[in-house]
PDB file of N, CA and C in Angstrom:
ATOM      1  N   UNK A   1     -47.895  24.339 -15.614  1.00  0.00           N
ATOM      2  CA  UNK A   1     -46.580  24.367 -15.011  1.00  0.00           C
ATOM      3  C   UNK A   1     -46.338  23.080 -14.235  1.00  0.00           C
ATOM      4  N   UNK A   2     -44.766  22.460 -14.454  1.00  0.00           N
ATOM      5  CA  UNK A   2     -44.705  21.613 -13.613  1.00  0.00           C
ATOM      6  C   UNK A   2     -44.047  21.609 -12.305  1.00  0.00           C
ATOM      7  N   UNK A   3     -44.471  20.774 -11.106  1.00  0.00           N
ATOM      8  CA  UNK A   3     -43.757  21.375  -9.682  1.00  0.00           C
ATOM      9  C   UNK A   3     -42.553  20.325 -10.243  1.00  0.00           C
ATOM     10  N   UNK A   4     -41.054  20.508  -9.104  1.00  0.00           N
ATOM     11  CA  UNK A   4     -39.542  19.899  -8.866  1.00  0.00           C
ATOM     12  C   UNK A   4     -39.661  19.978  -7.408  1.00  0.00           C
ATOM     13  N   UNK A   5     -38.965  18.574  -7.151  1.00  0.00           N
ATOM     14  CA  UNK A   5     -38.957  18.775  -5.746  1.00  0.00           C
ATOM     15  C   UNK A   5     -37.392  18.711  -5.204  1.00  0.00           C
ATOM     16  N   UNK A   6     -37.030  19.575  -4.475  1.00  0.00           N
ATOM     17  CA  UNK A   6     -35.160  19.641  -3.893  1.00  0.00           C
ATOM     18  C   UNK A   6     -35.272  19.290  -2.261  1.00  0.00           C
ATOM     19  N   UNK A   7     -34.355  19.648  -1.572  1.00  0.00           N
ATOM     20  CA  UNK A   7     -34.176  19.152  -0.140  1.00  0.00           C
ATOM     21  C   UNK A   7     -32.903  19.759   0.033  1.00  0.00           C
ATOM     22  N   UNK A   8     -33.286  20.513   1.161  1.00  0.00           N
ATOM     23  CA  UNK A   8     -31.643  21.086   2.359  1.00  0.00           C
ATOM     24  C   UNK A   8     -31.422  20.685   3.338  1.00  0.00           C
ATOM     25  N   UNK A   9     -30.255  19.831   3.518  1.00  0.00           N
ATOM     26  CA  UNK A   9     -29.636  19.403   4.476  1.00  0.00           C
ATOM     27  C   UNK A   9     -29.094  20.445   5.577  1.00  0.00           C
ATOM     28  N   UNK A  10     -29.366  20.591   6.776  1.00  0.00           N
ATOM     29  CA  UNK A  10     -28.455  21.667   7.682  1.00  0.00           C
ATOM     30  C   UNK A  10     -27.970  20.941   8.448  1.00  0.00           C
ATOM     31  N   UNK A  11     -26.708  20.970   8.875  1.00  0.00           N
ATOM     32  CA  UNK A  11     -26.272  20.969  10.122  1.00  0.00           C
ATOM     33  C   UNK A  11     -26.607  21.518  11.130  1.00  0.00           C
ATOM     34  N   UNK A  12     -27.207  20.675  12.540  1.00  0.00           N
ATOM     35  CA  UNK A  12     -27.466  21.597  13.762  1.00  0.00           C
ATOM     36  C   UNK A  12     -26.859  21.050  14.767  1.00  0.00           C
ATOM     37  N   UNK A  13     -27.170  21.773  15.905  1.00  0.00           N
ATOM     38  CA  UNK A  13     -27.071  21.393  17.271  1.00  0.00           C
ATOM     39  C   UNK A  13     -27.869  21.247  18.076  1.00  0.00           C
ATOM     40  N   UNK A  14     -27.895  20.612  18.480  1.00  0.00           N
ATOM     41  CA  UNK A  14     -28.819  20.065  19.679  1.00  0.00           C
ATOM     42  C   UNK A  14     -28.262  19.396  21.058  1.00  0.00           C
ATOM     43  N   UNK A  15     -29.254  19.446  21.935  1.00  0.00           N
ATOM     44  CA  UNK A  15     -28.852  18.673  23.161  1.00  0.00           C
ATOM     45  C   UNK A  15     -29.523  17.549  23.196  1.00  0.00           C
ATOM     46  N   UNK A  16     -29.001  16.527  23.823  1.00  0.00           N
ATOM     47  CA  UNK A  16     -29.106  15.041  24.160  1.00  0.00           C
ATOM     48  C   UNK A  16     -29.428  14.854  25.418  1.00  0.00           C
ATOM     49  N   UNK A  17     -30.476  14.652  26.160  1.00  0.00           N
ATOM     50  CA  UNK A  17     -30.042  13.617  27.324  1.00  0.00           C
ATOM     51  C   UNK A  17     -30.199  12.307  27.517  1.00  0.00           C
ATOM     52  N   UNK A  18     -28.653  12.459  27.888  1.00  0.00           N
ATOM     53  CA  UNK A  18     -28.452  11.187  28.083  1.00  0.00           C
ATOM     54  C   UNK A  18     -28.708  10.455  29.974  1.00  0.00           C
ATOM     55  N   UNK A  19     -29.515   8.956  30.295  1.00  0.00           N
ATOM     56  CA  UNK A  19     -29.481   8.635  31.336  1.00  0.00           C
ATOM     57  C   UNK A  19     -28.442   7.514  31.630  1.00  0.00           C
ATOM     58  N   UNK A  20     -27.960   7.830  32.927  1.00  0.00           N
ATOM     59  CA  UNK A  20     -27.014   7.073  33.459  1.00  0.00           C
ATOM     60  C   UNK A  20     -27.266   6.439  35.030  1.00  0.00           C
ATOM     61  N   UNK A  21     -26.845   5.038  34.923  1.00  0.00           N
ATOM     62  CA  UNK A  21     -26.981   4.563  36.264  1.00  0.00           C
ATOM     63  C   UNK A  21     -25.640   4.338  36.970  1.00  0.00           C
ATOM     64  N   UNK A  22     -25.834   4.196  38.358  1.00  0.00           N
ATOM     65  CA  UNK A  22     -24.619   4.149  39.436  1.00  0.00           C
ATOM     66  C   UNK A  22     -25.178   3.154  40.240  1.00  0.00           C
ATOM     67  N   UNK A  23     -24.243   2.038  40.855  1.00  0.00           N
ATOM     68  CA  UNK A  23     -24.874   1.121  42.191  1.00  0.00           C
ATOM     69  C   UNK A  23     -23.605   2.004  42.562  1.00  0.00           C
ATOM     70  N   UNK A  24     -24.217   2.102  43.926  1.00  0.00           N
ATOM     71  CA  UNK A  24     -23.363   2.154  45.070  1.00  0.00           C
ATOM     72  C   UNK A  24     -24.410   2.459  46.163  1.00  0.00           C
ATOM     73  N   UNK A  25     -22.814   2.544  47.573  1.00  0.00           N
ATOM     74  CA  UNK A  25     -23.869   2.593  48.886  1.00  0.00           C
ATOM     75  C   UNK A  25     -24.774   3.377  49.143  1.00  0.00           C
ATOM     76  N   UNK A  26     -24.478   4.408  48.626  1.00  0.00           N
ATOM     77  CA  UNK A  26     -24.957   5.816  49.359  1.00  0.00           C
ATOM     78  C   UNK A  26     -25.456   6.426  47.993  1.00  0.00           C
ATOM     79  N   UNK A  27     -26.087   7.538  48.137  1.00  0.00           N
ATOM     80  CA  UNK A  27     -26.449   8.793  47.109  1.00  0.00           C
ATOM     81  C   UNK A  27     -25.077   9.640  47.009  1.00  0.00           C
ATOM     82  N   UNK A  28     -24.485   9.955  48.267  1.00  0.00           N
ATOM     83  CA  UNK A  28     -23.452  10.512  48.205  1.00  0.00           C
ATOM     84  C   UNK A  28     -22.569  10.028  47.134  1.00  0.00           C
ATOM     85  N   UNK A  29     -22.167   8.575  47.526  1.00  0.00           N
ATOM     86  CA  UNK A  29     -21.215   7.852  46.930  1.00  0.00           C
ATOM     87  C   UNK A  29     -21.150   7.148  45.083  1.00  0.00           C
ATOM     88  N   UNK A  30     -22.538   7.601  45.262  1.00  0.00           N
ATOM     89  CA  UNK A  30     -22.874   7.554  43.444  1.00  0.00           C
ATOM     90  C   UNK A  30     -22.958   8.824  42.648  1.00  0.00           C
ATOM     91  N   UNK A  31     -22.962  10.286  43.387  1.00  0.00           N
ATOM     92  CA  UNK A  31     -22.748  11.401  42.985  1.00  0.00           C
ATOM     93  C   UNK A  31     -21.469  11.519  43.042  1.00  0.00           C
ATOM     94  N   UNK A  32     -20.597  10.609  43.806  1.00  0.00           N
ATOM     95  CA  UNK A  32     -18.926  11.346  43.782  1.00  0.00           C
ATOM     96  C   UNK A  32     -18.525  10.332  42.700  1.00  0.00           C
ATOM     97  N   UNK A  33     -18.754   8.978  42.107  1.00  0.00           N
ATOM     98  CA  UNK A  33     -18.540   8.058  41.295  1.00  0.00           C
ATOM     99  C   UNK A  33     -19.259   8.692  39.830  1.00  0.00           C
ATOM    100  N   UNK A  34     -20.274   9.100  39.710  1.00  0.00           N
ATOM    101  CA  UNK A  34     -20.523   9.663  38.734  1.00  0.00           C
ATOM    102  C   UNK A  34     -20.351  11.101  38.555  1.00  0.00           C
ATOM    103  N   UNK A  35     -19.736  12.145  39.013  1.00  0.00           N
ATOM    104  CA  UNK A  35     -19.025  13.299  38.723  1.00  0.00           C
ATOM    105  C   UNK A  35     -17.643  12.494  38.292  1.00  0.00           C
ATOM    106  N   UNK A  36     -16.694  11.668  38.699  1.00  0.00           N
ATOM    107  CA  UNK A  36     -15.684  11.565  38.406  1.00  0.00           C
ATOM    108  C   UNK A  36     -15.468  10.901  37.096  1.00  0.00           C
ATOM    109  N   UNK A  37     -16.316   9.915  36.629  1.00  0.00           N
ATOM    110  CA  UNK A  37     -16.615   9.395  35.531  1.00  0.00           C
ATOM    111  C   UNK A  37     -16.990  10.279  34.561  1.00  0.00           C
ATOM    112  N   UNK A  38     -18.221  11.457  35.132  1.00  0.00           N
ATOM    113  CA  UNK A  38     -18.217  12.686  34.239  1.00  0.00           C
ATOM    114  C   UNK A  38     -16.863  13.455  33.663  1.00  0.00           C
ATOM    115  N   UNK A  39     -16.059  13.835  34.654  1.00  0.00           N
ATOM    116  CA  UNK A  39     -14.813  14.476  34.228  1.00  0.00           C
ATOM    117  C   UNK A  39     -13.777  13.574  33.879  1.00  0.00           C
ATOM    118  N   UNK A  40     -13.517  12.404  33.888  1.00  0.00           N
ATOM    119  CA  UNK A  40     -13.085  11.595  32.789  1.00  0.00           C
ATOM    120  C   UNK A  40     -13.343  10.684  31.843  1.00  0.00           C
ATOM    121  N   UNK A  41     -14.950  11.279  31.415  1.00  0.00           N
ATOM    122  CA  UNK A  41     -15.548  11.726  29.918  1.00  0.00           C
ATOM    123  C   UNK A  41     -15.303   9.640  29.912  1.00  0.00           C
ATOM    124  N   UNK A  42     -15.946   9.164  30.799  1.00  0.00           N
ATOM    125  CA  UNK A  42     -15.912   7.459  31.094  1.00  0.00           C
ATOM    126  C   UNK A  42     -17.035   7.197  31.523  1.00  0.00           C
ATOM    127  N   UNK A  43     -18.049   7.982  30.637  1.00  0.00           N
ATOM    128  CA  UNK A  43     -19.481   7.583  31.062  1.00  0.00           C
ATOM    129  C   UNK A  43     -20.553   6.279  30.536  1.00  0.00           C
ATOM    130  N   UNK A  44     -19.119   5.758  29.832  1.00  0.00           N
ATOM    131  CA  UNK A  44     -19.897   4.837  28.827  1.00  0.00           C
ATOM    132  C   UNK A  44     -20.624   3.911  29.364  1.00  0.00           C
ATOM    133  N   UNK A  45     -19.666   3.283  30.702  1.00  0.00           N
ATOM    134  CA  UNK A  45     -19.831   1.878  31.489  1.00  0.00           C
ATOM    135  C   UNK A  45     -21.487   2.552  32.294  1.00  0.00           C
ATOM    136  N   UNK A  46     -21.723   3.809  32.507  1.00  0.00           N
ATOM    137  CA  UNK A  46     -22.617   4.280  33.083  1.00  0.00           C
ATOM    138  C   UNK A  46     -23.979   4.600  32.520  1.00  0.00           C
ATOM    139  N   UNK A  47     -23.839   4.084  31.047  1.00  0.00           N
ATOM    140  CA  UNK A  47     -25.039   4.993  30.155  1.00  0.00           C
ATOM    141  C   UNK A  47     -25.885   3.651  30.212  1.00  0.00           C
ATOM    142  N   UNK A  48     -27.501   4.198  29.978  1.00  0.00           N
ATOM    143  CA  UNK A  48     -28.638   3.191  29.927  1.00  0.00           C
ATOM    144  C   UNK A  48     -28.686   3.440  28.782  1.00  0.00           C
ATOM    145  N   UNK A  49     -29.506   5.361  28.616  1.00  0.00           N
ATOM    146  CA  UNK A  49     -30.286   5.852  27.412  1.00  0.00           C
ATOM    147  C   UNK A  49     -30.529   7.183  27.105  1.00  0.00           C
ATOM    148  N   UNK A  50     -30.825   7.458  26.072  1.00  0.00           N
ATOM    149  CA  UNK A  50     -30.770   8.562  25.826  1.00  0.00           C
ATOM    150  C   UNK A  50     -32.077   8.955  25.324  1.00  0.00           C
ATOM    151  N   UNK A  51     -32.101  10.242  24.901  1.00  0.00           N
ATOM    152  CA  UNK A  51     -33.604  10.940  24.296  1.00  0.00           C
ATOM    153  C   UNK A  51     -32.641  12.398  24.141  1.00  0.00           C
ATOM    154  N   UNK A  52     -33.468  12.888  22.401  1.00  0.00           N
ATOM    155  CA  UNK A  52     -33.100  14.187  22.277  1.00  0.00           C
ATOM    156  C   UNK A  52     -34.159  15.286  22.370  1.00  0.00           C
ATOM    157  N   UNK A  53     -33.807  16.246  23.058  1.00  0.00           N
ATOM    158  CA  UNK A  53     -34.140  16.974  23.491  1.00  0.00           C
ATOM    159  C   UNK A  53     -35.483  18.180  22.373  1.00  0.00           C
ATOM    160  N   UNK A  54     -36.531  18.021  22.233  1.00  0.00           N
ATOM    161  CA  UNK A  54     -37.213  18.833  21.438  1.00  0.00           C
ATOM    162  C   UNK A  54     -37.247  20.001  21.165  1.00  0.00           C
ATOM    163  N   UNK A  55     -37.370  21.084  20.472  1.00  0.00           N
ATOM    164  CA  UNK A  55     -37.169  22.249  20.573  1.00  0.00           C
ATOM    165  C   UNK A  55     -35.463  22.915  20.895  1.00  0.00           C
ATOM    166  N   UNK A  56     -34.620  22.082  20.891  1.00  0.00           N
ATOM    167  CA  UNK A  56     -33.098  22.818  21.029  1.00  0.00           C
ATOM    168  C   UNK A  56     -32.478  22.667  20.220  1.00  0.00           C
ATOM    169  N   UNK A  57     -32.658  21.888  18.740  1.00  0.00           N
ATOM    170  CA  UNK A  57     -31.812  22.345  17.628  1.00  0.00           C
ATOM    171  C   UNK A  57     -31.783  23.870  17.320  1.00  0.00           C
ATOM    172  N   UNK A  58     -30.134  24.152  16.671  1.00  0.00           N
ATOM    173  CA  UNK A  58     -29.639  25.588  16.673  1.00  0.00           C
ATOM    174  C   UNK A  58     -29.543  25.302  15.358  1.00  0.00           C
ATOM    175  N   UNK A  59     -30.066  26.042  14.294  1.00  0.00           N
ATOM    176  CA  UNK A  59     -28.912  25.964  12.775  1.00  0.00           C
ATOM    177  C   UNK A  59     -27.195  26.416  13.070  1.00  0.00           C
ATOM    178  N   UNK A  60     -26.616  25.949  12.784  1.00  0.00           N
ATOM    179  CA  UNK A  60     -25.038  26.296  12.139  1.00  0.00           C
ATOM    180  C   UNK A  60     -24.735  26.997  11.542  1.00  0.00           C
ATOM    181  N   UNK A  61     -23.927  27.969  11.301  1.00  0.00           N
ATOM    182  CA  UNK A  61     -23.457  28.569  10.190  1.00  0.00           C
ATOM    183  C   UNK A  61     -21.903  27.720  10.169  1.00  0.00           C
ATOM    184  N   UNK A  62     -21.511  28.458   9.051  1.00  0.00           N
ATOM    185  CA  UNK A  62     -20.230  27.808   8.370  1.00  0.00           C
ATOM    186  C   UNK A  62     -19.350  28.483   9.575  1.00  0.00           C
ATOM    187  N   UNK A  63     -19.296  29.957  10.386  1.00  0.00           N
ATOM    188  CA  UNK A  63     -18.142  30.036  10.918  1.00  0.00           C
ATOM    189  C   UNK A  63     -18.224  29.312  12.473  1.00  0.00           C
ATOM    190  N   UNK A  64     -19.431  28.534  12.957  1.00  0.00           N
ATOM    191  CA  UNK A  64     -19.643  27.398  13.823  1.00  0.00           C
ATOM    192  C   UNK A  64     -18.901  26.275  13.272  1.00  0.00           C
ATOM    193  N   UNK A  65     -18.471  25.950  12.137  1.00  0.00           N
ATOM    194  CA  UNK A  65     -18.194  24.344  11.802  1.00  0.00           C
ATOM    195  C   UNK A  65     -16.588  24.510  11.218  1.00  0.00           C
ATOM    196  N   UNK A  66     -16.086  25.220  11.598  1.00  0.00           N
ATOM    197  CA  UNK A  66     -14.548  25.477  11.035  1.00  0.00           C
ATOM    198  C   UNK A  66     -14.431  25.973   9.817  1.00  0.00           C
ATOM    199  N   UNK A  67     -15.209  26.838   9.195  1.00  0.00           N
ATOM    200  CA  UNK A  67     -15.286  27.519   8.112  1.00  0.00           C
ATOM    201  C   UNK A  67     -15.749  26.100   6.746  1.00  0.00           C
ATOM    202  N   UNK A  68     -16.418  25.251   7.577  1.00  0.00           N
ATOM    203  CA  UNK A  68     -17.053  24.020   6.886  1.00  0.00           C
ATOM    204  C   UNK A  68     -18.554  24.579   6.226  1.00  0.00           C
ATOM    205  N   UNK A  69     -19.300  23.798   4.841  1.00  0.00           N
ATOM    206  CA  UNK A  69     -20.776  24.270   5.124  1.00  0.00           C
ATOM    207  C   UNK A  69     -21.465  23.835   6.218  1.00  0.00           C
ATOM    208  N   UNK A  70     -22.531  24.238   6.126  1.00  0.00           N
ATOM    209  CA  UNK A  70     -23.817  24.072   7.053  1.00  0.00           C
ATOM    210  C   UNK A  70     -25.119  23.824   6.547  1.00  0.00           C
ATOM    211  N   UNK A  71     -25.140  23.834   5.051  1.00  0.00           N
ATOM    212  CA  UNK A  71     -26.501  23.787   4.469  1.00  0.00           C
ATOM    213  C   UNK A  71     -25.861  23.216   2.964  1.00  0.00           C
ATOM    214  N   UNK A  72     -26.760  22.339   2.343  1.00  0.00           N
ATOM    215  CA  UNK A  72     -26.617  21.835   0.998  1.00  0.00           C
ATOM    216  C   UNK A  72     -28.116  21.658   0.794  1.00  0.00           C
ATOM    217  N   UNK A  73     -28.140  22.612  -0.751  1.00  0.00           N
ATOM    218  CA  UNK A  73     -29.482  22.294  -1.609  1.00  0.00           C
ATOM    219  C   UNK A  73     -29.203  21.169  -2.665  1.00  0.00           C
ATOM    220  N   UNK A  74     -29.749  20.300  -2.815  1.00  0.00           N
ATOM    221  CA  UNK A  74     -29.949  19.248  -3.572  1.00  0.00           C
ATOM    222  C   UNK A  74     -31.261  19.094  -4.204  1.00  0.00           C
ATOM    223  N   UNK A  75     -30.888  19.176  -6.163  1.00  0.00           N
ATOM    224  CA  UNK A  75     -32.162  18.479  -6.546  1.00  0.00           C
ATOM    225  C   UNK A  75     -32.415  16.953  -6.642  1.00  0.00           C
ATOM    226  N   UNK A  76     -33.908  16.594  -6.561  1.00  0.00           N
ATOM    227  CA  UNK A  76     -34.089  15.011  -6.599  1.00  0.00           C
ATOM    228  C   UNK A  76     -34.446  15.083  -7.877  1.00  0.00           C
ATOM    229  N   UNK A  77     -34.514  16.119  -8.662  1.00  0.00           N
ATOM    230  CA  UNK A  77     -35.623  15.184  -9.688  1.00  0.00           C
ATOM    231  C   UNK A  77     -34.603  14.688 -10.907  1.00  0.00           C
ATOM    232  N   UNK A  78     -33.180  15.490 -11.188  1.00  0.00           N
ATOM    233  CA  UNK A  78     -32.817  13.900 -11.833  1.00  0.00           C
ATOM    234  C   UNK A  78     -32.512  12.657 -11.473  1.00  0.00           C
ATOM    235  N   UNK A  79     -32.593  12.151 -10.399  1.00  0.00           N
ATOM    236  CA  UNK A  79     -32.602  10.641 -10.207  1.00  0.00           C
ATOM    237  C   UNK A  79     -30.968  10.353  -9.313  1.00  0.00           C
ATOM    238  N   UNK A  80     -30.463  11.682  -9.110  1.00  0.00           N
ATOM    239  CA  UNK A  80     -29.483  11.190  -8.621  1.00  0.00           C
ATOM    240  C   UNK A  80     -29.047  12.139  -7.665  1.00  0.00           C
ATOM    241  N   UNK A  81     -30.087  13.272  -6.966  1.00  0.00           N
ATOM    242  CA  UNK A  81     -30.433  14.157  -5.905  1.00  0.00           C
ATOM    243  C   UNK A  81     -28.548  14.411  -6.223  1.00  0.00           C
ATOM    244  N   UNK A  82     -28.611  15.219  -6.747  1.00  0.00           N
ATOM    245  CA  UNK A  82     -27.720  16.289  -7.097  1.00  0.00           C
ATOM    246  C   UNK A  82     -26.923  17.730  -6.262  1.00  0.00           C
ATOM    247  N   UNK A  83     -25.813  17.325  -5.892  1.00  0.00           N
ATOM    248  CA  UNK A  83     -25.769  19.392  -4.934  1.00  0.00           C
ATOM    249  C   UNK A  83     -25.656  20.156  -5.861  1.00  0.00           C
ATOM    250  N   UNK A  84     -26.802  21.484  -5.645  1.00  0.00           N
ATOM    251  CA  UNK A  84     -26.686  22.439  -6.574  1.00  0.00           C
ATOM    252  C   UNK A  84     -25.635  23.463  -5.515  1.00  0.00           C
ATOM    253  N   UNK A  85     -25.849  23.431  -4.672  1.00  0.00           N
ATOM    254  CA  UNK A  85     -25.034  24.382  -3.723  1.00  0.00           C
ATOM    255  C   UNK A  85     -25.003  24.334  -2.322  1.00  0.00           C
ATOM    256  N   UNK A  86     -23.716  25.051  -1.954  1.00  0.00           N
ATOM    257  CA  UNK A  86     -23.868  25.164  -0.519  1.00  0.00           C
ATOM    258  C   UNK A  86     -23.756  26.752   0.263  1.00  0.00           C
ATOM    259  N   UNK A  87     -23.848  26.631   1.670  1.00  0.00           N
ATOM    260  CA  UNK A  87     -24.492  28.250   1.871  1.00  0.00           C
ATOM    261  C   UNK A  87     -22.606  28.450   1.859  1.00  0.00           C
ATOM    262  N   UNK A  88     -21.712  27.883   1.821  1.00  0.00           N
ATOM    263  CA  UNK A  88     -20.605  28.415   1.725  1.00  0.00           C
ATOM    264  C   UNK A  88     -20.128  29.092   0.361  1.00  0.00           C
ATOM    265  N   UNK A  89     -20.779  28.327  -0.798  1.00  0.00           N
ATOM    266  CA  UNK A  89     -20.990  29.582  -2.192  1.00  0.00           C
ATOM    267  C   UNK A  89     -22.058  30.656  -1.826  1.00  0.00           C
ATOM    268  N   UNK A  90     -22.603  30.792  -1.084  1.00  0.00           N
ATOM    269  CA  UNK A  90     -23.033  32.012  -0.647  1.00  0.00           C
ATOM    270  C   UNK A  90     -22.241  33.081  -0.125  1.00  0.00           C
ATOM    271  N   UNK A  91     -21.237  32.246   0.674  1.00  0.00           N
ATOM    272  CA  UNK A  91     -20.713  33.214   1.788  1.00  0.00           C
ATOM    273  C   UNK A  91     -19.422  33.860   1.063  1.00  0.00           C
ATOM    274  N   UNK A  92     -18.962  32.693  -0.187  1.00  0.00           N
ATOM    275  CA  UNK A  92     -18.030  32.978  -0.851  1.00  0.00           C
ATOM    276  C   UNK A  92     -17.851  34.059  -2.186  1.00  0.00           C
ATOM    277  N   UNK A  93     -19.394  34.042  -2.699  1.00  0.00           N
ATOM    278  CA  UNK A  93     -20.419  34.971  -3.632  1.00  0.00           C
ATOM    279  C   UNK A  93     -20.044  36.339  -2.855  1.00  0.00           C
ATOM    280  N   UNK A  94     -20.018  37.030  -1.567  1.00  0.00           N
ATOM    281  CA  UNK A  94     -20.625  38.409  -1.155  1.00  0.00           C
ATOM    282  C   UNK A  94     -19.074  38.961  -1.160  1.00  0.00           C
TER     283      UNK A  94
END
């Protein structure tokens, strides 16, 4: 018998943290400069770096992604890794 080898793509979620720096005078005054930058989502000027978080990817389902898929099987072995399907012909199958 011969083995085939395929591959599934999922969509997940995960958390990021991201690090951010502040100069200012005080601790106070870099917690009220960086909450406000937080809530107007203007954290860019503030970002160093990031790292993702291990262990907190979630799989997706399709009704997480706007009734989008969440999973594609693909074969490799004709040469041109192929979609045989997605879990949304599943969901569309029942």
């Amino acid at each position: 018998m011969e083995q085939y080898r395929f591959f599934i793509d999922r969509k997940v979620t995960s958390w990021v943290r991201e690090w951010h720096e502040v100069e200012a005078e005080s601790l106070e005054a870099a917690k009220k400069e960086m909450i406000e930058a937080f809530h107007d989502n203007m954290c860019v000027e503030t970002f160093d770096e990031q790292e993702y978080l291990e262990g907190t990817e979630d799989y997706m389902e399709p009704g997480d992604n706007g009734g989008n898929c969440t999973a594609e099987l693909y074969c490799c072995e004709d040469g041109d890794d192929s979609l045989l399907t997605t879990n949304i012909d599943l969901v569309n199958s029942n």
